[in-house]
Protein backbone atom coordinates (compact mmCIF):
# COMPACT_ATOMS: atom_id res chain seq x y z
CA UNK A 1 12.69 -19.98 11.28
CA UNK A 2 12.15 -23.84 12.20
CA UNK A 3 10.85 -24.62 15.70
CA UNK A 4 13.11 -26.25 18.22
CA UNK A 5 10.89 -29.45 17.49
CA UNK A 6 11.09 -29.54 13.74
CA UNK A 7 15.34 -28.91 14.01
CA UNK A 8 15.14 -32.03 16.46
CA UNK A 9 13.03 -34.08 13.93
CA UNK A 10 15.42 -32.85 11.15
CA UNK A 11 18.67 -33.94 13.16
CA UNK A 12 17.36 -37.04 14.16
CA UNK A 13 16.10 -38.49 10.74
CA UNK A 14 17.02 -41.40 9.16
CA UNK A 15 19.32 -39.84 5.90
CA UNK A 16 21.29 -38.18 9.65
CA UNK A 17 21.38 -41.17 10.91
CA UNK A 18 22.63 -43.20 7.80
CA UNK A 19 25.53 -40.93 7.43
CA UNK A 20 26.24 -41.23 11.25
CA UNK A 21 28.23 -44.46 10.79
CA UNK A 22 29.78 -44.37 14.36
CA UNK A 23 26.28 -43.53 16.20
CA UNK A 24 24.68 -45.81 13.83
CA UNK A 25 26.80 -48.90 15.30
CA UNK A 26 26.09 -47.29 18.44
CA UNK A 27 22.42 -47.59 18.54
CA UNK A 28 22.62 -51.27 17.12
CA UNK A 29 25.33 -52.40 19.41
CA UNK A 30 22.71 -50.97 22.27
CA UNK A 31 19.59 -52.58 20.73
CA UNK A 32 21.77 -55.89 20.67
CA UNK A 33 22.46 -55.97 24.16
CA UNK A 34 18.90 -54.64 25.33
CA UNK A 35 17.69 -57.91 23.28
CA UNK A 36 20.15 -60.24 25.63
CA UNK A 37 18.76 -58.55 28.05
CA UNK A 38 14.77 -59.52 27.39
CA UNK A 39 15.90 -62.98 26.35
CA UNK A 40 17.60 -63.58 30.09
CA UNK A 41 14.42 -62.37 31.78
CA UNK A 42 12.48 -65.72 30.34
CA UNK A 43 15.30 -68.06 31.68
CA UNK A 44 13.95 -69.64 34.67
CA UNK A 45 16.00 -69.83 38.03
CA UNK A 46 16.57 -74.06 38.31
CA UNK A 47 14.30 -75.59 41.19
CA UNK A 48 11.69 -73.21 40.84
CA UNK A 49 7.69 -74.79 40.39
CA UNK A 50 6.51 -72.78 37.55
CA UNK A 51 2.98 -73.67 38.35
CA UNK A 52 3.05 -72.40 41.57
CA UNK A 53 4.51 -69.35 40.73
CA UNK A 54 2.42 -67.82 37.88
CA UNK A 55 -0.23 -68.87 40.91
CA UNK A 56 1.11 -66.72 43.36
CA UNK A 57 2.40 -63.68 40.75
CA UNK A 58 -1.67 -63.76 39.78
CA UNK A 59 -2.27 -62.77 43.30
CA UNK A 60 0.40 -61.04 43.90
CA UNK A 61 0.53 -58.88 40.74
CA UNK A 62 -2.09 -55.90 41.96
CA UNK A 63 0.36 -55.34 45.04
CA UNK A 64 3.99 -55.45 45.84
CA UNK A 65 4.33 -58.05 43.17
CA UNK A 66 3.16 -55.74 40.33
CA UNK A 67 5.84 -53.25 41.72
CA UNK A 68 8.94 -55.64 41.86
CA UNK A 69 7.77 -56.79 38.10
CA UNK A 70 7.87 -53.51 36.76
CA UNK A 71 11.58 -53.23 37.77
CA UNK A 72 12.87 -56.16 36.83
CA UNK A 73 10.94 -56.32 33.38
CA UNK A 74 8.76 -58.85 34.36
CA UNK A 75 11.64 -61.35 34.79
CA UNK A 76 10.52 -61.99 38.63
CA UNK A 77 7.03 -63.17 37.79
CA UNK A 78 9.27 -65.60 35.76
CA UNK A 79 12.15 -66.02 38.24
CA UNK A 80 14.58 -65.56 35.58
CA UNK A 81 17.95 -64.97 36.09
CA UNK A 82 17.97 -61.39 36.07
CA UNK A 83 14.37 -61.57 38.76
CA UNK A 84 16.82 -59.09 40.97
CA UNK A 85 17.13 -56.77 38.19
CA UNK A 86 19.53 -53.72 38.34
CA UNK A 87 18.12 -52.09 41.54
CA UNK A 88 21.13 -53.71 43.85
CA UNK A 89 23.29 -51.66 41.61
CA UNK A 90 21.31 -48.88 42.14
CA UNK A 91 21.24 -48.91 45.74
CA UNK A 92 24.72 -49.37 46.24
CA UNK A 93 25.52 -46.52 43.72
CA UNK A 94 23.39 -44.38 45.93
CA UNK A 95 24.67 -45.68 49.40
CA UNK A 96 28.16 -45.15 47.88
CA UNK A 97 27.70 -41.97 47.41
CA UNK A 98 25.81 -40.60 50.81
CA UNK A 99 29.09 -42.39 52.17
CA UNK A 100 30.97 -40.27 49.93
CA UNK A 101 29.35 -36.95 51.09
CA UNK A 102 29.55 -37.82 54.63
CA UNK A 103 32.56 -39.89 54.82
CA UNK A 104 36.42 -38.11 54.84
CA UNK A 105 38.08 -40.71 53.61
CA UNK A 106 35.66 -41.41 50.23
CA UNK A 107 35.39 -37.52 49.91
CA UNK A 108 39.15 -37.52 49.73
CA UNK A 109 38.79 -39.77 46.47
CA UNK A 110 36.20 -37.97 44.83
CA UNK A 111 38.90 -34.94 45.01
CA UNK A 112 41.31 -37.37 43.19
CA UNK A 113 39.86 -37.15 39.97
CA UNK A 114 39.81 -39.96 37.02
CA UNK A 115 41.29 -42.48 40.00
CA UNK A 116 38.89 -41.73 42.83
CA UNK A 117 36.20 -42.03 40.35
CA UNK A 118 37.39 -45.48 39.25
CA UNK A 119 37.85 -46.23 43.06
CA UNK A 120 34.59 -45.04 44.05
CA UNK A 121 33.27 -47.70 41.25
CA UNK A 122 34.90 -50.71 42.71
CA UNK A 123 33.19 -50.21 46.03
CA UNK A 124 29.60 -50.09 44.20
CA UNK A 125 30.64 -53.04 43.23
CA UNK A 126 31.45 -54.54 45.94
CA UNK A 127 28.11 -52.90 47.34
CA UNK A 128 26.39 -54.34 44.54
CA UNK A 129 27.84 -57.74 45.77
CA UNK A 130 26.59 -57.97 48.89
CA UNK A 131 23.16 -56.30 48.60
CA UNK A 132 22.39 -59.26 45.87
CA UNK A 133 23.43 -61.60 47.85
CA UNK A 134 21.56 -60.33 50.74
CA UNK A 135 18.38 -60.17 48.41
CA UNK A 136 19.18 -63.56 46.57
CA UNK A 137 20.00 -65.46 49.89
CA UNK A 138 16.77 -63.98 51.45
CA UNK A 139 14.53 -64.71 48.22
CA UNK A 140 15.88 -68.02 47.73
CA UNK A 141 14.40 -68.76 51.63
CA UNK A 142 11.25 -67.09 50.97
CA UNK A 143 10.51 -69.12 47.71
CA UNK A 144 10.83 -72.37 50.13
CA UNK A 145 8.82 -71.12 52.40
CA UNK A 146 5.90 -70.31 49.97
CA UNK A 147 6.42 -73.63 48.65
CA UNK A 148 7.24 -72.45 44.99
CA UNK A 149 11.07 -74.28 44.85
CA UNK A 150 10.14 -78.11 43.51
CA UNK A 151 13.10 -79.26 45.52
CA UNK A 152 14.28 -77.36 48.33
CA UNK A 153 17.21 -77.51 50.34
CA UNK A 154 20.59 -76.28 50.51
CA UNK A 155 21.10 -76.82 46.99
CA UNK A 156 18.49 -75.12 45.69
CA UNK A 157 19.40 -71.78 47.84
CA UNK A 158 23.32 -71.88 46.57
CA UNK A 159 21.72 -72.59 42.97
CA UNK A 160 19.32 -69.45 43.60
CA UNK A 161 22.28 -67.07 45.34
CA UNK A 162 24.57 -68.17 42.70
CA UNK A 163 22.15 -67.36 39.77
CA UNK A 164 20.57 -64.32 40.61
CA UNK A 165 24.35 -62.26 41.73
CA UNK A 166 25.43 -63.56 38.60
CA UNK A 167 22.19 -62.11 36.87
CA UNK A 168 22.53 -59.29 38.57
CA UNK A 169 26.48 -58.55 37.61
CA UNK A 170 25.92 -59.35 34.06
CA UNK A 171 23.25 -56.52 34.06
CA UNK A 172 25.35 -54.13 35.84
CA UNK A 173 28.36 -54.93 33.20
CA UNK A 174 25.45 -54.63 30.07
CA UNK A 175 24.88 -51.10 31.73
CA UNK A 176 28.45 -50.26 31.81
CA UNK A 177 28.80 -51.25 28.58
CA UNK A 178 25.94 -49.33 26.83
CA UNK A 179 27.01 -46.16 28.81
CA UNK A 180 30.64 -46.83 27.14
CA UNK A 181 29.80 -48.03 24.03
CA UNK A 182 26.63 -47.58 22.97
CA UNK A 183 24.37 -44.27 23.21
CA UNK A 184 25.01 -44.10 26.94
CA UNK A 185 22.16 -44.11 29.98
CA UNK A 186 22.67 -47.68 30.25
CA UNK A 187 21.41 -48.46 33.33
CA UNK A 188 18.04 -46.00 33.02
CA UNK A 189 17.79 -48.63 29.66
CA UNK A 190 17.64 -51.36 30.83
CA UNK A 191 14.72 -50.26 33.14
CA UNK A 192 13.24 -48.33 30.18
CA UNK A 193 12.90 -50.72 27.92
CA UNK A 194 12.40 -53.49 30.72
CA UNK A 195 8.49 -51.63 31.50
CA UNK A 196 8.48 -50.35 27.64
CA UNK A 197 8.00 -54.24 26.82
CA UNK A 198 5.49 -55.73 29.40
CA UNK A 199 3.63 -52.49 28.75
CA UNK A 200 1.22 -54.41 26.09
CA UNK A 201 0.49 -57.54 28.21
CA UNK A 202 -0.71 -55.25 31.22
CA UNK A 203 -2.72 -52.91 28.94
CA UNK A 204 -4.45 -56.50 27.80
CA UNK A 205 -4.66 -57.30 31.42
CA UNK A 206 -5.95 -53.99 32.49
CA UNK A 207 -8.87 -54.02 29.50
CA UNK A 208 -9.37 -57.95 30.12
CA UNK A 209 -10.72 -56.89 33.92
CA UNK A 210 -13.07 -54.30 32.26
CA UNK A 211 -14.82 -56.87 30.13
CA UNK A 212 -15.26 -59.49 32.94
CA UNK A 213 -16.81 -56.59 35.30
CA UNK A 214 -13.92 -56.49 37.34
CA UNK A 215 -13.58 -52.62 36.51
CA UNK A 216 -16.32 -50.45 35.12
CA UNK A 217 -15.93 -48.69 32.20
CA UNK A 218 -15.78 -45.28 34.61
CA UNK A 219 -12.98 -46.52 36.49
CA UNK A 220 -11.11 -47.24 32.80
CA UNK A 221 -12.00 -43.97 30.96
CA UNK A 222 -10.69 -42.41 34.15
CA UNK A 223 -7.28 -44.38 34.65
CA UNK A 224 -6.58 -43.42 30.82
CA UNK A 225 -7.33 -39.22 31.40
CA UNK A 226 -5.19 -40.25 34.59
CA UNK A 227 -2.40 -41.56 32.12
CA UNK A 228 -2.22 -38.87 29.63
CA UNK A 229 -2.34 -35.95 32.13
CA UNK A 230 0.70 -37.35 34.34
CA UNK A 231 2.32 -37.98 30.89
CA UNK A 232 1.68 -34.53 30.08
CA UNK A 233 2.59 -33.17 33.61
CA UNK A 234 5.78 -34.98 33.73
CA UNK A 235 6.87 -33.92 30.13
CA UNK A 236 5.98 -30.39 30.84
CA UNK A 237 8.19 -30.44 34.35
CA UNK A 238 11.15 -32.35 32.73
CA UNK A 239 11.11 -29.47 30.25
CA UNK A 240 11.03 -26.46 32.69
CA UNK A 241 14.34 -24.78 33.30
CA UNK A 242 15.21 -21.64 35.68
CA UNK A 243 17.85 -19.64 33.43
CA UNK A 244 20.22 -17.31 35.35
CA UNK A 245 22.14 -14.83 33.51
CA UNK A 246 25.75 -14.70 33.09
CA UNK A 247 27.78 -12.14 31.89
CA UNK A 248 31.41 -12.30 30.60
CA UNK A 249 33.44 -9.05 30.60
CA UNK A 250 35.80 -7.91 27.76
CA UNK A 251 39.26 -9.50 28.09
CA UNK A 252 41.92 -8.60 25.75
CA UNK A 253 44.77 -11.51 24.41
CA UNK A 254 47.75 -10.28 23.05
CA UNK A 255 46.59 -6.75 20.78
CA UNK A 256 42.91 -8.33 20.46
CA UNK A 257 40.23 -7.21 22.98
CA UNK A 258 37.27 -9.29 22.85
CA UNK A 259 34.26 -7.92 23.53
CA UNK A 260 31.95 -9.35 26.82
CA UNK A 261 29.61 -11.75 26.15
CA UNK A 262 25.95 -12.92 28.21
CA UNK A 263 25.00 -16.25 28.73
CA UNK A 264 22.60 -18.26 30.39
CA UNK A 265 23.02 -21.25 33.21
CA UNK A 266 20.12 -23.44 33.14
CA UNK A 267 18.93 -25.39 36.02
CA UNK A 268 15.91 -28.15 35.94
CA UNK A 269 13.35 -27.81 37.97
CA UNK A 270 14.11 -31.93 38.32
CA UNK A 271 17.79 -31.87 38.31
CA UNK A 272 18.16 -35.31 39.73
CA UNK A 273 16.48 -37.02 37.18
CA UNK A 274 14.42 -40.11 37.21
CA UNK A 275 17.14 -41.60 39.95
CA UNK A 276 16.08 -40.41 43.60
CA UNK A 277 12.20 -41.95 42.64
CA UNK A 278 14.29 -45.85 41.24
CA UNK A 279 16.03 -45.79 44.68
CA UNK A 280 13.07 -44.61 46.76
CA UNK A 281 11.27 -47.59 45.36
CA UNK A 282 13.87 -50.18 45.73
CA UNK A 283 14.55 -49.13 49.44
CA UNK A 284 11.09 -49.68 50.40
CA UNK A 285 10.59 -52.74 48.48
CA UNK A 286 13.92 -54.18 50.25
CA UNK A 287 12.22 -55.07 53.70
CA UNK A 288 9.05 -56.40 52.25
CA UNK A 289 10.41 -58.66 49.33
CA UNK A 290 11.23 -61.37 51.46
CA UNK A 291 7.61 -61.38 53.68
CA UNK A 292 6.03 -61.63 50.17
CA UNK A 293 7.66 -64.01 49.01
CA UNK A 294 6.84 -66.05 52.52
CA UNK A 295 3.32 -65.39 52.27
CA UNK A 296 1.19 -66.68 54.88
CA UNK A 297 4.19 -68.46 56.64
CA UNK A 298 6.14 -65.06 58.09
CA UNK A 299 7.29 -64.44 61.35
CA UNK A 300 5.13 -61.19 62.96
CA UNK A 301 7.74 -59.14 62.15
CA UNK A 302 7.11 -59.51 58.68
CA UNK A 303 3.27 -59.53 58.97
CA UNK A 304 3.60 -56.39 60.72
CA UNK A 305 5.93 -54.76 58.06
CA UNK A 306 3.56 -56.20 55.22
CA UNK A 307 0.17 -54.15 56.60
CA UNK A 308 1.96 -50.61 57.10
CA UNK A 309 4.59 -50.93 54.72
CA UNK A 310 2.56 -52.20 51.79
CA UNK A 311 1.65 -50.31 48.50
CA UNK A 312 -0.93 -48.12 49.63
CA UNK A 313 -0.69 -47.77 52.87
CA UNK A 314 -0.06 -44.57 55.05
CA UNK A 315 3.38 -45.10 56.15
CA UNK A 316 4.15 -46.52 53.08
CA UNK A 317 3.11 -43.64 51.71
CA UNK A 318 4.58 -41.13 53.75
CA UNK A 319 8.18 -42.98 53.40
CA UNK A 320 7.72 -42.76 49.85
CA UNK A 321 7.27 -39.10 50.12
CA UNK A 322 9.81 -37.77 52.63
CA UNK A 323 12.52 -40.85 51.00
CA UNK A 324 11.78 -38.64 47.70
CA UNK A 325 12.17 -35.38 48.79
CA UNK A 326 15.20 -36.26 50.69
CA UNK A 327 17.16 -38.15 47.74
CA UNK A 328 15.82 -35.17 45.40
CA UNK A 329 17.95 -32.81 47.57
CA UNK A 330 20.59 -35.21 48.63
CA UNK A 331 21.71 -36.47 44.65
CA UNK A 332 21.26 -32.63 43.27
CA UNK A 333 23.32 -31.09 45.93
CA UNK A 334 25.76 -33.61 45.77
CA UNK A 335 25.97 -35.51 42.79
CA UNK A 336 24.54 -33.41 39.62
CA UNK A 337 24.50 -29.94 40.53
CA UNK A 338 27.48 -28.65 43.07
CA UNK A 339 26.81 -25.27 43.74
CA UNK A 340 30.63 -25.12 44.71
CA UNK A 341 31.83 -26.29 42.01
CA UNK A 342 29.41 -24.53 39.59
CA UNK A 343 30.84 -21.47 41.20
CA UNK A 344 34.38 -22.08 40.88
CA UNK A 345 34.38 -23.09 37.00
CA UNK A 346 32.31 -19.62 36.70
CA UNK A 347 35.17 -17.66 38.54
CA UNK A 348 38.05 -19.42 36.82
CA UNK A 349 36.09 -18.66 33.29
CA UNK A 350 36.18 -14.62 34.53
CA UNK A 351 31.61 -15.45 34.29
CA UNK A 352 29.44 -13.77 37.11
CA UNK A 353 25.89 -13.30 37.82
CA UNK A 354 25.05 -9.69 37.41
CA UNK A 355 24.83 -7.66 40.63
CA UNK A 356 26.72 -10.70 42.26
CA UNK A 357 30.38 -11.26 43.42
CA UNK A 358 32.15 -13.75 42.30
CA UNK A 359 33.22 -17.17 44.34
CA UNK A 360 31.25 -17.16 47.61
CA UNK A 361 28.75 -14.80 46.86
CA UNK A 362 27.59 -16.81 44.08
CA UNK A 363 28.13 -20.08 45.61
CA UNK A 364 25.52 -18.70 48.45
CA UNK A 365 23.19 -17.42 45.73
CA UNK A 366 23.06 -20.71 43.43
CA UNK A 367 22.53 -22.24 46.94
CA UNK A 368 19.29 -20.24 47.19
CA UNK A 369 18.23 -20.85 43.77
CA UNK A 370 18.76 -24.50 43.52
CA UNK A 371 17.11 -24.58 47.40
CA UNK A 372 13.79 -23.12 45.96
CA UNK A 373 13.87 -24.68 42.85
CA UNK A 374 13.98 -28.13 44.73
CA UNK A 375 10.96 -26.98 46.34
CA UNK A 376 8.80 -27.24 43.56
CA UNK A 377 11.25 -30.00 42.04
CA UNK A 378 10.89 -32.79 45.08
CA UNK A 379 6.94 -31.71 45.63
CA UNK A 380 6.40 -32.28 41.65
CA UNK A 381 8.18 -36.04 42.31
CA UNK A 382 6.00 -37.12 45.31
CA UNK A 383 2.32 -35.61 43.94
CA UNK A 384 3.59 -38.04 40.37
CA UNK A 385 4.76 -41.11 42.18
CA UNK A 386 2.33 -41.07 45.21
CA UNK A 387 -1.35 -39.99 43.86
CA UNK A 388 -1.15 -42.86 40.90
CA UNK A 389 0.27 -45.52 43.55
CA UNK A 390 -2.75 -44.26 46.00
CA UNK A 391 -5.52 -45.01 42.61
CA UNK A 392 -3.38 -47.97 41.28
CA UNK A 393 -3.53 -49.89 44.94
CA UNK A 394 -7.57 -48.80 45.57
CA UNK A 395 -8.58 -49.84 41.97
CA UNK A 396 -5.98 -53.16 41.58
CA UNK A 397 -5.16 -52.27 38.61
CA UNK A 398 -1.36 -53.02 36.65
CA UNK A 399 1.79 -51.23 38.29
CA UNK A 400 2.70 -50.13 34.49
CA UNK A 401 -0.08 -47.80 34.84
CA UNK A 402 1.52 -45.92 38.01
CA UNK A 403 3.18 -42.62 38.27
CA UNK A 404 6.86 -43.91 38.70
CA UNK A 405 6.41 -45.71 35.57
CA UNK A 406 5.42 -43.24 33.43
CA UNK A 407 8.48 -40.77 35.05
CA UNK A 408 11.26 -43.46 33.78
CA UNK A 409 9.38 -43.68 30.50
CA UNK A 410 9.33 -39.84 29.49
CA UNK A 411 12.81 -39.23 31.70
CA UNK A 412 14.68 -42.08 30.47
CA UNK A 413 13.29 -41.40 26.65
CA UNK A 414 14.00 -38.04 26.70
CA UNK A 415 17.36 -38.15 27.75
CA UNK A 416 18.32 -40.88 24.99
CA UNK A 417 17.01 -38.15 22.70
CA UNK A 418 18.74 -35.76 23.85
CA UNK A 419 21.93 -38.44 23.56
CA UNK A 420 21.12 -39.03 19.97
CA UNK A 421 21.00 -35.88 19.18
CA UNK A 422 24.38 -35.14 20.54
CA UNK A 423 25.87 -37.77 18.74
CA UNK A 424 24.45 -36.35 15.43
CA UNK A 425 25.89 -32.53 16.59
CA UNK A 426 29.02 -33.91 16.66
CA UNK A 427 29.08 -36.08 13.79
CA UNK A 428 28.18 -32.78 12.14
CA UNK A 429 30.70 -30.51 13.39
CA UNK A 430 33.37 -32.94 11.96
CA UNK A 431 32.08 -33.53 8.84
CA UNK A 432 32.46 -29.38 8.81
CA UNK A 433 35.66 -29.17 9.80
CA UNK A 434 37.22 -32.21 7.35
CA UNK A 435 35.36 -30.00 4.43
CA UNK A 436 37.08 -27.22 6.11
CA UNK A 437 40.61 -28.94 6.00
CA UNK A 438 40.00 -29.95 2.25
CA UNK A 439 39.24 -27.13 1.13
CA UNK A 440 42.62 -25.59 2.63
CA UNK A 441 44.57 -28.27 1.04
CA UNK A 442 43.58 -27.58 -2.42
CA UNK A 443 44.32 -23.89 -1.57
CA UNK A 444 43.48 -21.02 -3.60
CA UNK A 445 45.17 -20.44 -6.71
CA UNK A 446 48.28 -17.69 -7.08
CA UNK A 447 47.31 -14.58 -7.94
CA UNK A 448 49.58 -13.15 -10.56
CA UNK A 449 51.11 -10.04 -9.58
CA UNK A 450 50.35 -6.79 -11.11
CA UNK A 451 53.17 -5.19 -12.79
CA UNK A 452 54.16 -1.90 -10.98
CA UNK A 453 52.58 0.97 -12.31
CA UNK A 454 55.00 3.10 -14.71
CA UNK A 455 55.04 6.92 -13.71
């Protein structure tokens, strides 16, 4: 019997995928908008003093710099039009929803179905409105200050806000779209394939310090073992489930009884994803963007948020860590796994958990399960994202080698496998059932019937 592995390989191959002529266009249509994407992060921002930029991103690129670059694909070392990225959608989504979990009002439209939902998406919109214009307002100021606009002014700073929202919206609507139309995790794409292509030019960076002494070759035979055993780590946690056992008990339809049947309900030991580490990042890199970009020229404010809030340092670190485990609980309880709602589909499907009653009982039971589970889950999140950042910011080496990078690589890739693959299952299953359907109009040929026997 083939391994789980080698039915994977066999779904996903390219005789599958040539048949597949819907996921086919899918995965083209989402390669051709992941290539506008690249191209937009090498158009430059107007008014900006290239010089003086790549200047400053040198410096800046072993610190908060290196972290903003990672997620926005290297388009803010650039200042291209997309150097805000996706993360303003992000954190709106996110804000949106605590809102939603805390507010009566939104919680009322998350009840209402296919027209909350769409609700619910206008105000992230909205969100995502303001936060980049916050951000582009505030970065467009900063890049005067730091002397890296070649003609500043009021111009320049409605050029910048202008340029950047509408780099950000276009992103958000390329997300949308792949999601819709294409093989779907659009936005977790777009910052895939954003650190999946500067991933080369760091490496060359990262081996370029070893040969000019800058790193010994200790330090880089280390960083690599660091590399492949958080790879390794993270693909063995993404992987782990906790199965609990459902059972079904015989029913009977009309004269038919059906006999009971067992199941299992898995739950991740990371049900939340990739997501809660994105927003943890982009919430702590919110204050400081601005007093980076201002360099030397910041108020004390800034200074002050710029030596404890920095990569590396304590509080930084022990944001990071308690803004992790708190999303990790916050998005699973209340966004990908409701306990209620788990436990309500199970009832109305006549499902329980052995040696559990149905409908509260299980609701308080899942709640125990998922409550432990997160345990382990959240802990697993901070000891990837934090010990890297800790080695990354002591050694000054590339943020492509950190922790939170490699968790969007193997999450993100993972679950556009698992996509794929879905895709292929279904194009499958209807290439059954049309056989099935031609086979029952040709219908079987008459029988002649037997003559009666003669007594």
């Amino acid at each position: 019997m083939a391994s789980a592995a080698e039915q994977m390989a066999s779904n996903i191959s390219w005789g599958a995928l040539g048949k597949a002529t819907e996921l086919r266009q899918r995965i083209f249509f989402t390669i051709g908008l992941l290539i506008v994407y690249r191209v937009g992060t090498y158009i430059p921002v107007p008014g900006i003093d290239g010089g003086a930029l790549r200047d400053f991103m040198d410096q800046a690129v072993a610190g908060l710099g290196g972290v903003l670059n990672m997620f926005t694909g290297g388009a803010i070392s650039r200042m291209g039009i997309f150097a805000l990225g996706i993360m303003p959608y992000i954190s709106a989504s996110i804000i949106v929803q605590l809102l939603a979990a805390m507010y009566e009002p939104l919680k009322q439209l998350k009840k209402e179905g296919e027209q909350g939902r769409k609700k619910l998406n206008q105000y992230t919109r909205y969100g995502t409105v303001l936060l980049a214009t916050f951000q582009a307002y505030g970065l467009a100021v900063s890049l005067e200050a730091g002397d890296l606009a070649s003609d500043p002014g009021w111009y320049f700073r409605i050029a910048c806000v202008i340029t950047l929202v509408g780099g950000t919206m276009f992103l958000m609507w390329l997300g949308e779209q792949i999601t819709a139309r294409g093989i779907g995790n659009g936005i977790s794409l777009i910052i895939f394939v954003g650190i999946i292509a500067e991933i080369p030019a760091a490496l060359a960076q990262f081996f370029t310090q070893g040969r000019s002494g800058a790193l010994s070759p200790a330090i880089i035979i280390g960083v690599i073992l660091m590399v492949i055993v958080t790879l390794t780590f993270v693909v063995f946690m993404e992987r782990s489930l906790r199965k609990i056992h459902i059972q079904y008990p015989r029913r009977q339809v009309g004269m038919k009884v059906y006999d009971g049947g067992s199941s299992h309900l898995p739950i991740k030991v990371n049900p939340a994803g990739v997501i809660t580490a994105i927003f943890a990042s982009a919430l702590l890199l919110l204050p400081t963007t601005i007093s980076t970009f201002s360099g030397g020229q910041s108020g004390p404010v800034m200074s002050a948020i710029l030596a404890y809030f920095g990569p590396g340092q304590p509080l930084y670190l022990l944001f990071f860590a308690a803004m992790i485990i708190f999303f990790t609980y916050f998005y699973t309880r209340e966004v990908s796994f409701k306990t209620e709602d788990v436990a309500e589909n199970l009832k109305n499907q006549s499902g329980f958990i052995p040696g559990i009653r149905p409908g509260k009982k299980t609701e308080e039971y899942l709640d125990y399960v998922v409550t432990r589970i997160l345990v382990l889950g959240s802990g697993y999140l901070a000891v990837v994202c934090l010990i890297p950042e800790v080695l990354r910011t002591q050694l000054a080496i590339t943020a492509y080698l950190g922790g939170t990078s490699i968790l969007i690589i193997v999450s993100v890739g993972m679950d556009t496998i698992q996509q794929v693959q879905s895709h292929l299952l279904a194009h499958q299953y209807e290439g059954l059932i049309e056989k099935s359907q031609l086979r029952g109009r040709g219908g079987a040929k008459k029988r002649p019937r037997k003559a009666p026997a003669r007594r």
